[in-house]
Protein backbone atom coordinates (compact mmCIF):
# COMPACT_ATOMS: atom_id res chain seq x y z
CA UNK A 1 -23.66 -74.02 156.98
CA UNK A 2 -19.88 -74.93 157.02
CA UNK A 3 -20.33 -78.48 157.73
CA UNK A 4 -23.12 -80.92 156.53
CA UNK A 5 -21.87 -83.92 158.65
CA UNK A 6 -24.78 -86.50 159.20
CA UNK A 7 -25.33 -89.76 161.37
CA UNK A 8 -27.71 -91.92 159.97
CA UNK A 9 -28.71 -95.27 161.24
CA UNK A 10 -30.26 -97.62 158.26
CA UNK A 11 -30.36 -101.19 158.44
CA UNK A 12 -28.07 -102.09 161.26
CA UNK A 13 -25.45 -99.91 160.31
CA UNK A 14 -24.51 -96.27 161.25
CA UNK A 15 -23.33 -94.42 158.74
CA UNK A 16 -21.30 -90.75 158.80
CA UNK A 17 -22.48 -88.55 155.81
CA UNK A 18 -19.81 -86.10 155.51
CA UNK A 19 -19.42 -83.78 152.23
CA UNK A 20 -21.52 -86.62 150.14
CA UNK A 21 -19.03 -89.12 151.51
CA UNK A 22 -20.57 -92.09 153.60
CA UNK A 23 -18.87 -94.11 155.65
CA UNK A 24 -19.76 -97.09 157.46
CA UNK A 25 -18.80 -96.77 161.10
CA UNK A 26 -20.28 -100.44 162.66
CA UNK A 27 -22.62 -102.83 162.30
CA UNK A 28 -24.49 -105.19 164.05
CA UNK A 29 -22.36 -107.98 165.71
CA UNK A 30 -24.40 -110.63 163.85
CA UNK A 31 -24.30 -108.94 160.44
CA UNK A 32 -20.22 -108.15 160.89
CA UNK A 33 -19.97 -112.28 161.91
CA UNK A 34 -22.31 -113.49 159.24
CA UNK A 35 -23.80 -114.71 162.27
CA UNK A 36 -27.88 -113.98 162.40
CA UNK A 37 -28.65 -115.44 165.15
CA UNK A 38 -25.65 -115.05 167.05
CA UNK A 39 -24.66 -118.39 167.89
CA UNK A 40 -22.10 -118.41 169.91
CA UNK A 41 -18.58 -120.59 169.64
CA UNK A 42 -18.19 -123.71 170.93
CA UNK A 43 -19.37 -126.06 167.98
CA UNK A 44 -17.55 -126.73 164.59
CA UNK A 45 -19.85 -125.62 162.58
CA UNK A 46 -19.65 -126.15 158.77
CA UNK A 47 -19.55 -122.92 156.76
CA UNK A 48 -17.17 -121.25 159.74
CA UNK A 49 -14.84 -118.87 158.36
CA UNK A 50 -11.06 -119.11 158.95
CA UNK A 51 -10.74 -115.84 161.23
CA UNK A 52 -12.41 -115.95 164.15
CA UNK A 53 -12.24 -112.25 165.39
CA UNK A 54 -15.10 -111.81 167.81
CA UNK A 55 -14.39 -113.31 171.17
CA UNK A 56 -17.62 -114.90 171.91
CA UNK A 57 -19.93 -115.60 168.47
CA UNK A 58 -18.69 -117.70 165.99
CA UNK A 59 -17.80 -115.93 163.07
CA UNK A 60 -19.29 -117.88 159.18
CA UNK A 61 -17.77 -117.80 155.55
CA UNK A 62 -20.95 -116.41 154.34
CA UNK A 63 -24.57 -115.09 156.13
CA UNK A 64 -26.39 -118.90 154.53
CA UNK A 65 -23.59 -120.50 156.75
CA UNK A 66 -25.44 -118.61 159.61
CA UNK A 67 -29.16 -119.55 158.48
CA UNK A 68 -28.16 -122.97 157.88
CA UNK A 69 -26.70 -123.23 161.89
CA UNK A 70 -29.50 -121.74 163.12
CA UNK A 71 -32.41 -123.63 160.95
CA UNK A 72 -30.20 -126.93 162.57
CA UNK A 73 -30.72 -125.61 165.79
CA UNK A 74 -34.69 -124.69 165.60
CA UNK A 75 -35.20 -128.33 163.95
CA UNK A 76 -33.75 -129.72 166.64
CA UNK A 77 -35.51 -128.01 169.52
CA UNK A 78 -39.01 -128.84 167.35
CA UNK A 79 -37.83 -132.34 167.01
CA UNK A 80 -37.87 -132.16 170.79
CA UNK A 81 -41.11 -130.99 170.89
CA UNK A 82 -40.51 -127.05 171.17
CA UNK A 83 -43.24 -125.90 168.73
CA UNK A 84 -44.26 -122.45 169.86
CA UNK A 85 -42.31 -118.69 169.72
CA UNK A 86 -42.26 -118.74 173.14
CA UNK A 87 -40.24 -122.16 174.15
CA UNK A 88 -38.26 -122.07 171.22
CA UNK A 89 -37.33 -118.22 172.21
CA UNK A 90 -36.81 -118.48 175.66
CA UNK A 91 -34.56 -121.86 174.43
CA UNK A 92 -32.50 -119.79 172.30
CA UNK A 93 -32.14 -116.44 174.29
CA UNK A 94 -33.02 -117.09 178.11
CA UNK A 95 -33.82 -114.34 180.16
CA UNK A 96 -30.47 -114.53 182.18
CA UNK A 97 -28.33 -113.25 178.53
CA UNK A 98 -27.48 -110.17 179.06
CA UNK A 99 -26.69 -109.43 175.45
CA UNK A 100 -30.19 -109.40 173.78
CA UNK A 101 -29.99 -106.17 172.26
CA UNK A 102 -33.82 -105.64 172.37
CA UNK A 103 -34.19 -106.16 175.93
CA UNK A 104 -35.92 -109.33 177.47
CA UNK A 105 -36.87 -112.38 176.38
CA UNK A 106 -40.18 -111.48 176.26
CA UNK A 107 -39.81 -108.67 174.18
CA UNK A 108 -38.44 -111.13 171.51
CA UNK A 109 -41.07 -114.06 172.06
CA UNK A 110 -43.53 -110.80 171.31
CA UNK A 111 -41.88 -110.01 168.47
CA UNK A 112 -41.39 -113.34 166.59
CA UNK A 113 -44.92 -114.12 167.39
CA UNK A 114 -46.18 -110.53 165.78
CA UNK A 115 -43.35 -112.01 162.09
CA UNK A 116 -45.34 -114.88 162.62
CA UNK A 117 -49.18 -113.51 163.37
CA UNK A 118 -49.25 -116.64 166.17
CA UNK A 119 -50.08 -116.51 169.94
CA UNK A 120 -46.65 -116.76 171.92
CA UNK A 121 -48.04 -120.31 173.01
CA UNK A 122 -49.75 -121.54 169.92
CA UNK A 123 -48.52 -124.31 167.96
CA UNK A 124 -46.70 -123.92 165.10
CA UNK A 125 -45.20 -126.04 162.23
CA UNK A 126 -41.83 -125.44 162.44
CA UNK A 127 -40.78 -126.45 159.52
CA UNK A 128 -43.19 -124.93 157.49
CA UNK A 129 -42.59 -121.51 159.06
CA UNK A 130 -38.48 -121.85 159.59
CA UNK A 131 -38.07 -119.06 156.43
CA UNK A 132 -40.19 -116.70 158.64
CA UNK A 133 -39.32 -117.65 161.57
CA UNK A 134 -35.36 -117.53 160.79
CA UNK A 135 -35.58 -113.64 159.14
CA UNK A 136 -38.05 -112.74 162.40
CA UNK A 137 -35.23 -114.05 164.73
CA UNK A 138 -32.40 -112.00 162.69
CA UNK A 139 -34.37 -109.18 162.76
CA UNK A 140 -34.51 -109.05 166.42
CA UNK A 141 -30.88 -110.43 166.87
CA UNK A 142 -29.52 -107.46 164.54
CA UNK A 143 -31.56 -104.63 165.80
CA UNK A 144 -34.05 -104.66 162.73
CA UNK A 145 -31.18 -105.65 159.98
CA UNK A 146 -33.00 -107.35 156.45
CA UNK A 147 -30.85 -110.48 155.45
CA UNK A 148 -31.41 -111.41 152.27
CA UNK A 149 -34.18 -113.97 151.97
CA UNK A 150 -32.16 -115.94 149.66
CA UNK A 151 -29.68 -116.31 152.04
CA UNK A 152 -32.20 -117.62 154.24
CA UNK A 153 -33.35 -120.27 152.11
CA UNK A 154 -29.91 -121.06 150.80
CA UNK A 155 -29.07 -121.77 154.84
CA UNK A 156 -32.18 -123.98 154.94
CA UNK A 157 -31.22 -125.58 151.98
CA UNK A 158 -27.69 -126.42 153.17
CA UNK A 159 -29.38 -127.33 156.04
CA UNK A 160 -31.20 -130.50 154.67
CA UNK A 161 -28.38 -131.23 152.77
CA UNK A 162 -24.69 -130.44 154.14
């Protein structure tokens, strides 16, 4: 075999295997954007980094930047009395964006209810279950992409506190 080039796709990123050589040839918008559940511009977030490459997502210093955006957002659809998957899912990606990389909305309200082994429409705690909640929402955003938990809780943490 003259040439042992590979494609492999592992953890939101596709990368070319070429004599033992890897390269990294993309990754997820939200992982590239530090962006997990890619929020898109429009609000001055704290934590935003300086460049602001990607035309429609806002772009953070670091991923707990991200977590802590998105925990503010969750909290404040619960605090408006969205406390299951499914209305704080269809809140946050409603069937008319396009973009959802898994498909429909219901695909992801199935999904974060499967992280979070609730019924779609059963009450939940949000705040109790924002760490699982948060990483099951990335997951799905980032086409099955791991952030560090630490980063997740460091983004809550900011959260309450910045």
């Amino acid at each position: 075999m003259k040439d042992s080039t590979l494609l492999l796709l592992i953890g939101g990123g596709v990368f070319l295997l070429a004599g033992g050589t890897a390269v990294v040839i993309s990754k997820m918008r939200g992982v590239r954007n530090n962006n997990p559940g890619n929020i898109e511009k429009g609000i001055a977030w704290k934590g935003l980094a300086t460049a602001q490459p990607d035309s429609r997502f806002a772009t953070f210093a670091h991923p707990k930047w991200g977590f802590r955006a998105m925990a503010r957002i969750i909290l404040g659809d619960f605090k408006e009395g969205q406390n299951t998957v499914r209305s704080l899912i269809e809140e946050w990606s409603p069937q008319a964006d396009k973009t959802n990389p898994a498909g429909s909305t219901a695909n992801y309200v199935n999904a974060v209810a499967r992280a979070l082994n609730v019924a779609p429409d059963a009450p939940i705690n949000v705040p109790a279950k924002l760490p699982v909640l948060l990483d099951a929402m990335a997951r799905h955003e980032n086409g099955g992409y791991r952030f560090n938990p630490a980063d997740i809780a460091a983004g809550i943490t900011l959260e309450r506190t910045a």
